[in-house]
C-alpha atoms as a PDB file:
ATOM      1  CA  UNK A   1    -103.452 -78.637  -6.238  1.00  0.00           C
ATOM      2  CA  UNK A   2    -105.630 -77.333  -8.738  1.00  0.00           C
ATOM      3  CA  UNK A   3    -105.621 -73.561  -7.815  1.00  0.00           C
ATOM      4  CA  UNK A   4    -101.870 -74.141  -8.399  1.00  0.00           C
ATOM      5  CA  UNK A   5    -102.740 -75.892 -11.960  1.00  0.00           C
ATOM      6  CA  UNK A   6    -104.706 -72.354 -12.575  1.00  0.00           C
ATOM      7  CA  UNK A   7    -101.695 -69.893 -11.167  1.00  0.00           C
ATOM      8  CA  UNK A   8     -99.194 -72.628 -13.089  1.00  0.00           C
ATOM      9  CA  UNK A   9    -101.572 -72.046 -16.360  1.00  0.00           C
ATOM     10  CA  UNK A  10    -102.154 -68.375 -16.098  1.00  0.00           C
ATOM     11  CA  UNK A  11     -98.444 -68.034 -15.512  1.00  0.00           C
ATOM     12  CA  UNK A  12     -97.728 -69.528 -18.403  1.00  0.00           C
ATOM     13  CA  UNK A  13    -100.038 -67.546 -20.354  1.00  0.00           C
ATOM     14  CA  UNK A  14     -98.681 -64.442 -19.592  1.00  0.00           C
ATOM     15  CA  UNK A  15     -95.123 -66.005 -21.239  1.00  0.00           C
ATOM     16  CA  UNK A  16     -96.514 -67.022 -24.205  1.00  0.00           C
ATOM     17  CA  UNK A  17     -98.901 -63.782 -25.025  1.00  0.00           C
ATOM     18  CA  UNK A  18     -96.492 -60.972 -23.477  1.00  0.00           C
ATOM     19  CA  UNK A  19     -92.987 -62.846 -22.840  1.00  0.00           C
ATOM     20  CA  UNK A  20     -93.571 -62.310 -19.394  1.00  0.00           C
ATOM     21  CA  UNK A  21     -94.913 -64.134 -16.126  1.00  0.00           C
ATOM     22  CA  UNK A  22     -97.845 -62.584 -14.109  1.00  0.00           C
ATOM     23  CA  UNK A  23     -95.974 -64.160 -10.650  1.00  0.00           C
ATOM     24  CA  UNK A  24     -99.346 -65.679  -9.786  1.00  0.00           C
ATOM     25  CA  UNK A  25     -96.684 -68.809  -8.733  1.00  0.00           C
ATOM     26  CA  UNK A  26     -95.219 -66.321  -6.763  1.00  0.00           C
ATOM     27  CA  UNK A  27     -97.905 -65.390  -4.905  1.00  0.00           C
ATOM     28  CA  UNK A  28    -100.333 -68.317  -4.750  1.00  0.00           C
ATOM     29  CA  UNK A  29    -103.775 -67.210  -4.956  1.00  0.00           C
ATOM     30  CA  UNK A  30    -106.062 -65.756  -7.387  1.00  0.00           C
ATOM     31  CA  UNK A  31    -105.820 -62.243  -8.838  1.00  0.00           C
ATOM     32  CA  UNK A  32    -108.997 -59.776  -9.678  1.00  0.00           C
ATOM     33  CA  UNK A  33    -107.942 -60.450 -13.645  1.00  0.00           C
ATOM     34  CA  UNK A  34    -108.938 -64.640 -12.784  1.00  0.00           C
ATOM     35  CA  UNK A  35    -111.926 -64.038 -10.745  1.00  0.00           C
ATOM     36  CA  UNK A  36    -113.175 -61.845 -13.630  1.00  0.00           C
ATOM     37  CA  UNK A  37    -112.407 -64.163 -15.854  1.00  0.00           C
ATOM     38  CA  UNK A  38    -114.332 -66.624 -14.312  1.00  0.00           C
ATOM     39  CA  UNK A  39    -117.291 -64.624 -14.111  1.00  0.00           C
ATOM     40  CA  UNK A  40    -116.994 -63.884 -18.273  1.00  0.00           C
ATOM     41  CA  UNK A  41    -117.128 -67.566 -18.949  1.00  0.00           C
ATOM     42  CA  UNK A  42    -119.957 -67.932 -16.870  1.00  0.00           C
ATOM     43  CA  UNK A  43    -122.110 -65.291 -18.852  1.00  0.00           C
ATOM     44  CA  UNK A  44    -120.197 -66.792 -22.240  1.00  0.00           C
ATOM     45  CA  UNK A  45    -122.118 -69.957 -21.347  1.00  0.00           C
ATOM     46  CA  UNK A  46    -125.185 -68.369 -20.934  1.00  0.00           C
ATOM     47  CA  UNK A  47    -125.370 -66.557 -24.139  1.00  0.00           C
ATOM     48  CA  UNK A  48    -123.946 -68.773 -26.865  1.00  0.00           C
ATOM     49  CA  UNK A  49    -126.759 -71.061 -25.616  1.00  0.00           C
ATOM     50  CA  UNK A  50    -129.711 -68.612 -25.356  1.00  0.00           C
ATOM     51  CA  UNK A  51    -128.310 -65.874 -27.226  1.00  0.00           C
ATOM     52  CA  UNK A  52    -131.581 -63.788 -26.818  1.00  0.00           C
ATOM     53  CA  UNK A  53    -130.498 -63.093 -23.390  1.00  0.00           C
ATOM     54  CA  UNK A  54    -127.704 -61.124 -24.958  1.00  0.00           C
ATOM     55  CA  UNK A  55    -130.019 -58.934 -26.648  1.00  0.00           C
ATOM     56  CA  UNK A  56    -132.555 -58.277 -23.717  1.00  0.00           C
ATOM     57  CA  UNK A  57    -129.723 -57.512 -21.890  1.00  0.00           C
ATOM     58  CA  UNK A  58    -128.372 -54.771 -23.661  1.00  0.00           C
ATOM     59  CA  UNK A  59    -131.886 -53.199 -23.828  1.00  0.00           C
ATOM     60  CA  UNK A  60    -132.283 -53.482 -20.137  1.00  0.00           C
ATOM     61  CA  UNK A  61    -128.544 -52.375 -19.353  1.00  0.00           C
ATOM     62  CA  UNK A  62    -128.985 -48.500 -19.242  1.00  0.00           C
ATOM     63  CA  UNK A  63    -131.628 -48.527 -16.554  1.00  0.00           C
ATOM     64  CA  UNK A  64    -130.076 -52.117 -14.738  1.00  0.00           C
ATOM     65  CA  UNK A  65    -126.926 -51.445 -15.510  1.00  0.00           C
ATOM     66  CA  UNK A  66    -124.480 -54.259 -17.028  1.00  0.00           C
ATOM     67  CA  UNK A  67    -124.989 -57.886 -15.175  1.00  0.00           C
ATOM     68  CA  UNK A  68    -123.337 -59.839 -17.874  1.00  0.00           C
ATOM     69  CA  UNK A  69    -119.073 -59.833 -17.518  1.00  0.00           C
ATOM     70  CA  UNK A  70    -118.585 -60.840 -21.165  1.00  0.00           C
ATOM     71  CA  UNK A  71    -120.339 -57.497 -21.719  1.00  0.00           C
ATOM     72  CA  UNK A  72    -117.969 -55.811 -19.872  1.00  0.00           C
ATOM     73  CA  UNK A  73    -115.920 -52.811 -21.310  1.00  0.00           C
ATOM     74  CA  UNK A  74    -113.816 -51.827 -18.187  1.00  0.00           C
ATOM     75  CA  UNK A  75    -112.523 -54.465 -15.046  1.00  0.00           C
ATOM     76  CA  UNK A  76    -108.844 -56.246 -14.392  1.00  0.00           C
ATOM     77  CA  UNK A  77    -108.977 -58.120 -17.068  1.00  0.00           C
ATOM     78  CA  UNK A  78    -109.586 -55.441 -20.025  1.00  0.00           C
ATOM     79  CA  UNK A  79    -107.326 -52.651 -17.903  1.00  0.00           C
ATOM     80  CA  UNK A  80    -104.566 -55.655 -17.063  1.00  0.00           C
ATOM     81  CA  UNK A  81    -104.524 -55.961 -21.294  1.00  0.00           C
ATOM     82  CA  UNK A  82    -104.114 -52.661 -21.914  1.00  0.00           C
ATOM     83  CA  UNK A  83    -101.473 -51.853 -19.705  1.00  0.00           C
ATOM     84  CA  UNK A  84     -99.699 -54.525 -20.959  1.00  0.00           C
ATOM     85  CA  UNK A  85    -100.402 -54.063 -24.885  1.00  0.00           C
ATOM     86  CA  UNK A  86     -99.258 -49.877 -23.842  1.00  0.00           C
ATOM     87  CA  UNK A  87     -96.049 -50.912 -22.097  1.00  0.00           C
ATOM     88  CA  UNK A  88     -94.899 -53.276 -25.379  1.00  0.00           C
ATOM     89  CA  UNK A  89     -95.967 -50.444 -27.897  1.00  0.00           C
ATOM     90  CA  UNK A  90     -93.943 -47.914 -25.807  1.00  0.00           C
ATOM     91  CA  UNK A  91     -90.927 -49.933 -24.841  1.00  0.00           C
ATOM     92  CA  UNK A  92     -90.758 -51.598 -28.110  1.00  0.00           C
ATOM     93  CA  UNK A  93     -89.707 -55.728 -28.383  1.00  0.00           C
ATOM     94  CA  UNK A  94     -88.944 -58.186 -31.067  1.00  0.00           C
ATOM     95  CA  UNK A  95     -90.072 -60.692 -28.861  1.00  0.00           C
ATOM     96  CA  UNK A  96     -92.295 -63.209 -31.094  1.00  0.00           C
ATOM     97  CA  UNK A  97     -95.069 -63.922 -28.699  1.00  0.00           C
ATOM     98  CA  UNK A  98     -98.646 -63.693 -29.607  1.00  0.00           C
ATOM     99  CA  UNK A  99     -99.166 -59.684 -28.540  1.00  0.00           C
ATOM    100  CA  UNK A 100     -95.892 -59.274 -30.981  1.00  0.00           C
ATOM    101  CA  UNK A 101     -97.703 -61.120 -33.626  1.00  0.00           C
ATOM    102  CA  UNK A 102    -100.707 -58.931 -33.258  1.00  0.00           C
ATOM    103  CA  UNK A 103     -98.898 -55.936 -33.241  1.00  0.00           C
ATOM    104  CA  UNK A 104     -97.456 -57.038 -36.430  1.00  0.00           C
ATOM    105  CA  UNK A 105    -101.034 -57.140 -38.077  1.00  0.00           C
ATOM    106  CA  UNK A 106    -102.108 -54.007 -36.658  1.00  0.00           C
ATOM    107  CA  UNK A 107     -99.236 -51.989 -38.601  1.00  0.00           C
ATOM    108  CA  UNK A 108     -99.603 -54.037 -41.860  1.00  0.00           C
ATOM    109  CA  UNK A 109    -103.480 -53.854 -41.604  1.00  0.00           C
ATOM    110  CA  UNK A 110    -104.141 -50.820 -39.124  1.00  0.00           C
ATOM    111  CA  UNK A 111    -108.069 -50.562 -40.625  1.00  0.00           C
ATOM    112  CA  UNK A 112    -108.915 -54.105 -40.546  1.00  0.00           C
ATOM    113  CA  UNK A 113    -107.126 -55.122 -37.291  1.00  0.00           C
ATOM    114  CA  UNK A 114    -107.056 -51.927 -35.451  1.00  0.00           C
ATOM    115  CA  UNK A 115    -106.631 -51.050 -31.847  1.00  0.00           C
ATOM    116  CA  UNK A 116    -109.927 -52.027 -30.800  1.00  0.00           C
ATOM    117  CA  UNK A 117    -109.221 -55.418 -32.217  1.00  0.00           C
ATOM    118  CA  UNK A 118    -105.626 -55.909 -31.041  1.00  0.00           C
ATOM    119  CA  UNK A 119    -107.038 -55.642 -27.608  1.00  0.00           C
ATOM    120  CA  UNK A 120    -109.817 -57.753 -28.074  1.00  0.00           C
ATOM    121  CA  UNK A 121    -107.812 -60.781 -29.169  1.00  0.00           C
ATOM    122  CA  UNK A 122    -105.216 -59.922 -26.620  1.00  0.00           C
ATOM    123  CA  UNK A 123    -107.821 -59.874 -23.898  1.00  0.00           C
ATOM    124  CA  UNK A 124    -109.332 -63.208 -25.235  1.00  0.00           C
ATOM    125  CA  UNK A 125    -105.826 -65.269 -25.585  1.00  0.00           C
ATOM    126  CA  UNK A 126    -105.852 -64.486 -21.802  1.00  0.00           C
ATOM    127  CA  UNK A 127    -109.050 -65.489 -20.841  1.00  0.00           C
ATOM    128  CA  UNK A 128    -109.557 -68.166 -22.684  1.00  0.00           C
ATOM    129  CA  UNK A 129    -106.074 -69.772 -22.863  1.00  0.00           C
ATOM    130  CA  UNK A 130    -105.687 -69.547 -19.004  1.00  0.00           C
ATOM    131  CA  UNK A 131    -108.829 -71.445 -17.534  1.00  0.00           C
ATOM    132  CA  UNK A 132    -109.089 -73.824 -20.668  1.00  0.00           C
ATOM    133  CA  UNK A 133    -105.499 -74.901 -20.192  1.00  0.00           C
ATOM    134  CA  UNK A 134    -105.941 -75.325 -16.271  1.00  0.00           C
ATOM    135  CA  UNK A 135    -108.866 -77.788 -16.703  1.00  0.00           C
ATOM    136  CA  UNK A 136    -106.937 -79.738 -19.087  1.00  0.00           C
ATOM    137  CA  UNK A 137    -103.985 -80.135 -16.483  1.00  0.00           C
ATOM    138  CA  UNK A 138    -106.428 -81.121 -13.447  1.00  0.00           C
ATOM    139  CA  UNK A 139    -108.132 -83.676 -15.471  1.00  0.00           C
ATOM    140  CA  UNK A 140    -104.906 -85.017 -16.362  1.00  0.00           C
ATOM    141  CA  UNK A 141    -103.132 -84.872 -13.091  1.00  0.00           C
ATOM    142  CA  UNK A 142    -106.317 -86.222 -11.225  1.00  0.00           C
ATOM    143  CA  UNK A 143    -106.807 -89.332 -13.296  1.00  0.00           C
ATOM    144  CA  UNK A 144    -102.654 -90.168 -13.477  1.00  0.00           C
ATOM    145  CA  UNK A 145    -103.032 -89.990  -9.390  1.00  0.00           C
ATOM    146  CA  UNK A 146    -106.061 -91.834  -9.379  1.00  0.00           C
ATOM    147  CA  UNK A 147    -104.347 -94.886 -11.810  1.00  0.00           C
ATOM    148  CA  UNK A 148    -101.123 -95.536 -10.707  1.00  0.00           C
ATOM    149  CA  UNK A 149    -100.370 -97.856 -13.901  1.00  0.00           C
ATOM    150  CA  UNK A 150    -100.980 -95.117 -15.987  1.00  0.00           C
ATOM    151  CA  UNK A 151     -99.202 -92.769 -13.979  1.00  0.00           C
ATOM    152  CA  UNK A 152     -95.887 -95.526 -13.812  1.00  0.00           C
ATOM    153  CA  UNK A 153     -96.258 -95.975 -18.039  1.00  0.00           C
ATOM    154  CA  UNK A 154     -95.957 -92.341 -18.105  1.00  0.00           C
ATOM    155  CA  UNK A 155     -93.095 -92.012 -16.023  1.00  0.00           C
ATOM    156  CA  UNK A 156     -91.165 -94.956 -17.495  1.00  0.00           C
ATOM    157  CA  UNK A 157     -91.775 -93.187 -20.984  1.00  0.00           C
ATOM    158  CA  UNK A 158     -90.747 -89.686 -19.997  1.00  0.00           C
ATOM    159  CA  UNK A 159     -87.417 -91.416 -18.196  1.00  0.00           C
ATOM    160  CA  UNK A 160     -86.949 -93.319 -21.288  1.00  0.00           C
ATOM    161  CA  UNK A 161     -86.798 -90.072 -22.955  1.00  0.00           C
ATOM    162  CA  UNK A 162     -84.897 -87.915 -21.257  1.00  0.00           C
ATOM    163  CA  UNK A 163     -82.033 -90.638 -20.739  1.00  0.00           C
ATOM    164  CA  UNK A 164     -78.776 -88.867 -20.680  1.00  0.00           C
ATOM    165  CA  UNK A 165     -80.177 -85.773 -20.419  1.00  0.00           C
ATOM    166  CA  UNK A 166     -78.016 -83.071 -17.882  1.00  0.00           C
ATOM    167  CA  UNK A 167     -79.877 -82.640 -14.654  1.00  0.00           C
ATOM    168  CA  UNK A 168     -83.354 -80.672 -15.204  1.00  0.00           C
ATOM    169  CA  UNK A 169     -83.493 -80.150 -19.302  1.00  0.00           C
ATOM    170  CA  UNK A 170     -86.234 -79.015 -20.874  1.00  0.00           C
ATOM    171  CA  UNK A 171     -88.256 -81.773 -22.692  1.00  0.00           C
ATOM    172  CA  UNK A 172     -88.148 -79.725 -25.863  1.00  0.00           C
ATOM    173  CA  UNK A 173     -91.628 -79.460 -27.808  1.00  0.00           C
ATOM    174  CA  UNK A 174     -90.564 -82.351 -30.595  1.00  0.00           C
ATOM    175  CA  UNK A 175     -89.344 -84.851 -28.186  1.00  0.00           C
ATOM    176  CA  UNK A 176     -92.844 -84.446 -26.185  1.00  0.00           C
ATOM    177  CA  UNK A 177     -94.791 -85.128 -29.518  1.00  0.00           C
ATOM    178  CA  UNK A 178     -92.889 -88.028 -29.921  1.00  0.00           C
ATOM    179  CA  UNK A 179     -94.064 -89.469 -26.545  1.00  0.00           C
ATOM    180  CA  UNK A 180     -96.771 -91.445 -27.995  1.00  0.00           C
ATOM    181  CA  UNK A 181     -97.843 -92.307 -23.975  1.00  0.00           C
ATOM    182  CA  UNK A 182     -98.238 -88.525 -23.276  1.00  0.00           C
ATOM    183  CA  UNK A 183    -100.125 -87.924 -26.574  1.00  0.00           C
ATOM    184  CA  UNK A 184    -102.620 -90.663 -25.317  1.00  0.00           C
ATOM    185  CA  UNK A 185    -102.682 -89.697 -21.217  1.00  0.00           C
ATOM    186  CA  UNK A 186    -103.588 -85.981 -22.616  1.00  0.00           C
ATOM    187  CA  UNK A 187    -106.495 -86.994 -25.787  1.00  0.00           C
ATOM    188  CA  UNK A 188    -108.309 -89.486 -22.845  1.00  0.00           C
ATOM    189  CA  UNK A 189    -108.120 -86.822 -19.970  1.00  0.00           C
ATOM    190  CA  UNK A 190    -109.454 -84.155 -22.107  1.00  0.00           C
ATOM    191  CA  UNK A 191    -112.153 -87.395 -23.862  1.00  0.00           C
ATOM    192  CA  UNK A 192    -113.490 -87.906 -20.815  1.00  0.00           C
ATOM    193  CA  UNK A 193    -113.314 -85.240 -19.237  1.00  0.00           C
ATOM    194  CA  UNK A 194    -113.521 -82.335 -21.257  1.00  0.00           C
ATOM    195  CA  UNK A 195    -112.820 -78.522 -21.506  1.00  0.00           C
ATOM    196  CA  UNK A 196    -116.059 -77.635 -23.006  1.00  0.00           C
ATOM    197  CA  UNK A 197    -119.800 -79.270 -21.728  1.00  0.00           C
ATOM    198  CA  UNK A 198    -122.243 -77.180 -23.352  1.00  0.00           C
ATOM    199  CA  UNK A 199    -123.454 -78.432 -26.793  1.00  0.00           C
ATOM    200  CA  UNK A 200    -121.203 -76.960 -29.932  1.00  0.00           C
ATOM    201  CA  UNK A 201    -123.885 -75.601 -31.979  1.00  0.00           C
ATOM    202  CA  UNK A 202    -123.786 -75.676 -36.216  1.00  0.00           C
ATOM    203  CA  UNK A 203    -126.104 -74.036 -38.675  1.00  0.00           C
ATOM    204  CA  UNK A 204    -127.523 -77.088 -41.412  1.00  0.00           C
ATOM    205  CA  UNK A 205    -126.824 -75.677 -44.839  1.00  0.00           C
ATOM    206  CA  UNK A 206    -129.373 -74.504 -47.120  1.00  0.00           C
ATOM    207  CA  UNK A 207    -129.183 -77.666 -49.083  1.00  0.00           C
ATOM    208  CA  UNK A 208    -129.970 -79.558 -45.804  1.00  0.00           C
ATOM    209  CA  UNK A 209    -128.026 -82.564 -44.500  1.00  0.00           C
ATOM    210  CA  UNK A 210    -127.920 -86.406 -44.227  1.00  0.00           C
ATOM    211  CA  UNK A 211    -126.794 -88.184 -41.719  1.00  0.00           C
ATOM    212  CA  UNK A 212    -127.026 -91.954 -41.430  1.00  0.00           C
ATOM    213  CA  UNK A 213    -131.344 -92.453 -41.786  1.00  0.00           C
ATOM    214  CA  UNK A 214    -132.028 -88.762 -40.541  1.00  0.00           C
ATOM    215  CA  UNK A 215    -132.373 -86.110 -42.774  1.00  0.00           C
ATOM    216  CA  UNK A 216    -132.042 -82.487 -41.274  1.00  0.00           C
ATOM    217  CA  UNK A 217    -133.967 -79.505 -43.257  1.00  0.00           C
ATOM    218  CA  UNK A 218    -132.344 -76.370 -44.295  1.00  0.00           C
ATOM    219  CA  UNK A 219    -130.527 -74.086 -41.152  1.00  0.00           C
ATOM    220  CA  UNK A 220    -132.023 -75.951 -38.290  1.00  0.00           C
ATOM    221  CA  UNK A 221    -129.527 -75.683 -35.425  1.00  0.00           C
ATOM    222  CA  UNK A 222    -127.879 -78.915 -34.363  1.00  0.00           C
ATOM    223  CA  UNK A 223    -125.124 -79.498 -31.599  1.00  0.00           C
ATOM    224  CA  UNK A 224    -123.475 -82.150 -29.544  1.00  0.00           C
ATOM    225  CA  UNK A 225    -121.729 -81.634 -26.454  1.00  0.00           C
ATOM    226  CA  UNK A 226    -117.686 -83.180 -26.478  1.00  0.00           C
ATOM    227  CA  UNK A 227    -118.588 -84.315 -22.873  1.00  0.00           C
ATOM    228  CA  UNK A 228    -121.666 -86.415 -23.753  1.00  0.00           C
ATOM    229  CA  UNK A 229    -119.668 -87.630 -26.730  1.00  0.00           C
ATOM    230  CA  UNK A 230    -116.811 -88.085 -25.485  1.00  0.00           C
ATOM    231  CA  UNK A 231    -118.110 -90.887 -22.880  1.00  0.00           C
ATOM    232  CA  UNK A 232    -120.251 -92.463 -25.457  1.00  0.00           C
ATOM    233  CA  UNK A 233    -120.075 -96.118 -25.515  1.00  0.00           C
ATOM    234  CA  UNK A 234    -121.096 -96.612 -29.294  1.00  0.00           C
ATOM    235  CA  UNK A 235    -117.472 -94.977 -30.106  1.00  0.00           C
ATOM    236  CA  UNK A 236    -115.523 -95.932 -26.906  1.00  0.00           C
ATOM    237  CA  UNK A 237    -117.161 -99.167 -26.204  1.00  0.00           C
ATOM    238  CA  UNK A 238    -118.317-100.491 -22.887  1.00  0.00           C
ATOM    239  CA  UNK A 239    -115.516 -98.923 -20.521  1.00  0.00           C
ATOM    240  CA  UNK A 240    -116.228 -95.411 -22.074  1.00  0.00           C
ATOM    241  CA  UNK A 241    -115.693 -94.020 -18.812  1.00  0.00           C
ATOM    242  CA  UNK A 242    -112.953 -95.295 -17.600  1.00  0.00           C
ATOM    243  CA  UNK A 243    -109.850 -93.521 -18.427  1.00  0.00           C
ATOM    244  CA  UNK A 244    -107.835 -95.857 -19.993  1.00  0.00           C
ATOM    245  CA  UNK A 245    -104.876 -94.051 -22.393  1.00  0.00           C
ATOM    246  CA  UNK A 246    -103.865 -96.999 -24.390  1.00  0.00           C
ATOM    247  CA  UNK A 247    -107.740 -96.781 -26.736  1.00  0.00           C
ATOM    248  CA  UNK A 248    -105.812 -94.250 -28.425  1.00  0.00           C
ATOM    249  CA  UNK A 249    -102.659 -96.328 -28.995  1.00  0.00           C
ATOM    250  CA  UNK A 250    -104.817 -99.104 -30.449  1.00  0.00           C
ATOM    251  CA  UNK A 251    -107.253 -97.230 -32.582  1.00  0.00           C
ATOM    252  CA  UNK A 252    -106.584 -93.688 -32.487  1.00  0.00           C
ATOM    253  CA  UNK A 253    -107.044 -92.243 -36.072  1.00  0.00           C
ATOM    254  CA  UNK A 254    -110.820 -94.160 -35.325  1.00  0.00           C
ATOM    255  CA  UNK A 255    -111.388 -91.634 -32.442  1.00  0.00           C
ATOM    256  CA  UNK A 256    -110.132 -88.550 -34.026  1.00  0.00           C
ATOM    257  CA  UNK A 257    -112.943 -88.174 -35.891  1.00  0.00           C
ATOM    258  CA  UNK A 258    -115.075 -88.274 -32.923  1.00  0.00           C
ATOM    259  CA  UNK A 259    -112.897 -86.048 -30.494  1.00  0.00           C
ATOM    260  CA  UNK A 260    -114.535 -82.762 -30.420  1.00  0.00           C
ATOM    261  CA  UNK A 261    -112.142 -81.170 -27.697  1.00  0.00           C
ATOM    262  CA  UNK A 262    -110.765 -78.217 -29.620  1.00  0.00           C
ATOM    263  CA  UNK A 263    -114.140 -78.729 -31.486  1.00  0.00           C
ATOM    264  CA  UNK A 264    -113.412 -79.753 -35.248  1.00  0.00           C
ATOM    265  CA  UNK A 265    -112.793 -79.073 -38.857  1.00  0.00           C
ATOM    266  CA  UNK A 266    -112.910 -75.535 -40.128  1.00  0.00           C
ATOM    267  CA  UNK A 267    -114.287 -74.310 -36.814  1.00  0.00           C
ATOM    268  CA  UNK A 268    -111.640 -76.378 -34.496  1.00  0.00           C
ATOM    269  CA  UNK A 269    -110.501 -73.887 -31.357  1.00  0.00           C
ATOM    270  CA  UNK A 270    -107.079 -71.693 -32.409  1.00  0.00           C
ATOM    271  CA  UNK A 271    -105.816 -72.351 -28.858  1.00  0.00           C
ATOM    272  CA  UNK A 272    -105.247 -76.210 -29.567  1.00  0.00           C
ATOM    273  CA  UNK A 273    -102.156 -74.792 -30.956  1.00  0.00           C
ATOM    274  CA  UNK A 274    -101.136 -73.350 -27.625  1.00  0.00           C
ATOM    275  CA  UNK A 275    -102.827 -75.635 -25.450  1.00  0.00           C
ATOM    276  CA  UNK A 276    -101.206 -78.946 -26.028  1.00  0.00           C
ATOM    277  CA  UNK A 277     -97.787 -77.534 -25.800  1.00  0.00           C
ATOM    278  CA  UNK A 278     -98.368 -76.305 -22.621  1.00  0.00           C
ATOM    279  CA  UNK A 279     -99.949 -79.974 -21.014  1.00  0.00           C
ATOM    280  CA  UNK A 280     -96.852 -81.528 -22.669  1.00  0.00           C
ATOM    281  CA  UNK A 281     -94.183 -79.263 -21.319  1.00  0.00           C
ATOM    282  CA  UNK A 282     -96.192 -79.621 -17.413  1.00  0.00           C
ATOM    283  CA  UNK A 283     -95.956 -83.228 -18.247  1.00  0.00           C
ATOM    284  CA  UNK A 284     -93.467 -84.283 -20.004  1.00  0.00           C
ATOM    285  CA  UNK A 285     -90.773 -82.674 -18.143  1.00  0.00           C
ATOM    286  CA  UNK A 286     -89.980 -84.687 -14.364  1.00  0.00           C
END
């Protein structure tokens, strides 16, 4: 079930960046362009926490050759990007997906968001958006099959919804927002089991920072991880690690300030924008 939750999530992806499915679905295994992708978050999690490793790597690279995938300038994933960023330019769409938004920039700001750049963030929305929105699905799915109250409150809610609806409707993207159940099942599975377990490092401002009794000098590095957080029992009290959906129904403007998911604040993850919307439309639509 959950390579199907990555072919379902990479599917949708390629709908929501290029108006078009990559028939992963269709097939029902993993392509060269998610294999690679796997191995550039792998190497992404080695360098944002030792970044020095990025920089001996590059010196070693002519004579080793490159060993690091996020490094990489060629492969499925960067070719797969191209091709499809070449096929919209010649073809021409007004479809208003991401790539159409980015080629929007590129010919109002050609110097500042050139080529180069509209591949990049192509390439990225891909990467990132696919495997990020698949772990947020299994988590989901897993703990809903694991609790079958939570699973039946779910249900009830979604029927409850869609009452009166024709036959297999689309829950549209405002009636799954107003599924206050849903909004819950989704901020626990991603609390307690979330996309990101490495520590989300910050830079302390010149001026230095306090926080509670510690004080933290000028541009030391500080971090937390949203997994070690996100089962802490001072915020979540003593069942912290049980998924339990209705903490968020009883005190959930409490825990937003401590839900570091999509990370937070001025630095809180562009995808969150794309990523709920898909876990609502897998589950909120029966």
């Amino acid at each position: 079930m959950g390579l199907w939750l990555q072919l379902f999530a990479f599917d949708v992806i390629g709908e929501v960046t290029f108006s078009q499915r990559f028939g992963l679905m269709d097939i029902g295994k993993e392509s060269d362009v998610i294999k690679q992708i796997k191995n550039v978050l792998k190497s992404t999690s080695w360098v944002g926490q030792v970044p020095y490793i990025y920089k001996i790597h590059q010196l070693l690279s002519p004579i080793v050759g490159n060993r690091l995938s996020l490094t990489a300038r060629n492969g499925s994933l960067r070719q797969f990007t191209a091709d499809q960023v070449q096929s919209r330019v010649l073809r021409g769409s007004d479809h208003r997906d991401m790539l159409g938004r980015f080629l929007e920039i590129n010919k109002a700001k050609p110097i500042d968001f050139d080529e180069a750049a509209l591949l990049s963030m192509t390439a990225s929305n891909v990467a990132a958006g696919s495997d990020t929105t698949a772990i947020s699905l299994r988590s989901m799915l897993y703990y809903l099959l694991k609790g079958s109250r939570c699973m039946q409150k779910l249900v009830t809610e979604i029927e409850k919804t869609t009452e009166g609806m024709p036959p297999y409707s689309v829950v549209t993207y405002e009636q799954a927002t107003a599924m206050p159940y849903l909004q819950a099942v989704m901020n626990e599975a991603m609390r307690i089991h979330s996309i990101v377990g490495h520590s989300m490092q910050r830079v302390v401002p010149r001026e230095g920072i306090q926080i509670g009794q510690y004080y933290i000098p000028s541009e030391v590095i500080i971090g937390t991880s949203p997994y070690v957080l996100g089962r802490s029992e001072g915020i979540y009290g003593p069942d912290a690690k049980t998924f339990r959906p209705e903490r968020w129904l009883e005190d959930g403007k409490k825990y937003d300030l401590c839900y570091l998911a999509f990370g937070g604040a001025s630095r809180l993850c562009i995808g969150k924008s794309n990523g709920n919307p898909l876990d609502e439309g897998a589950f909120g639509n029966d």
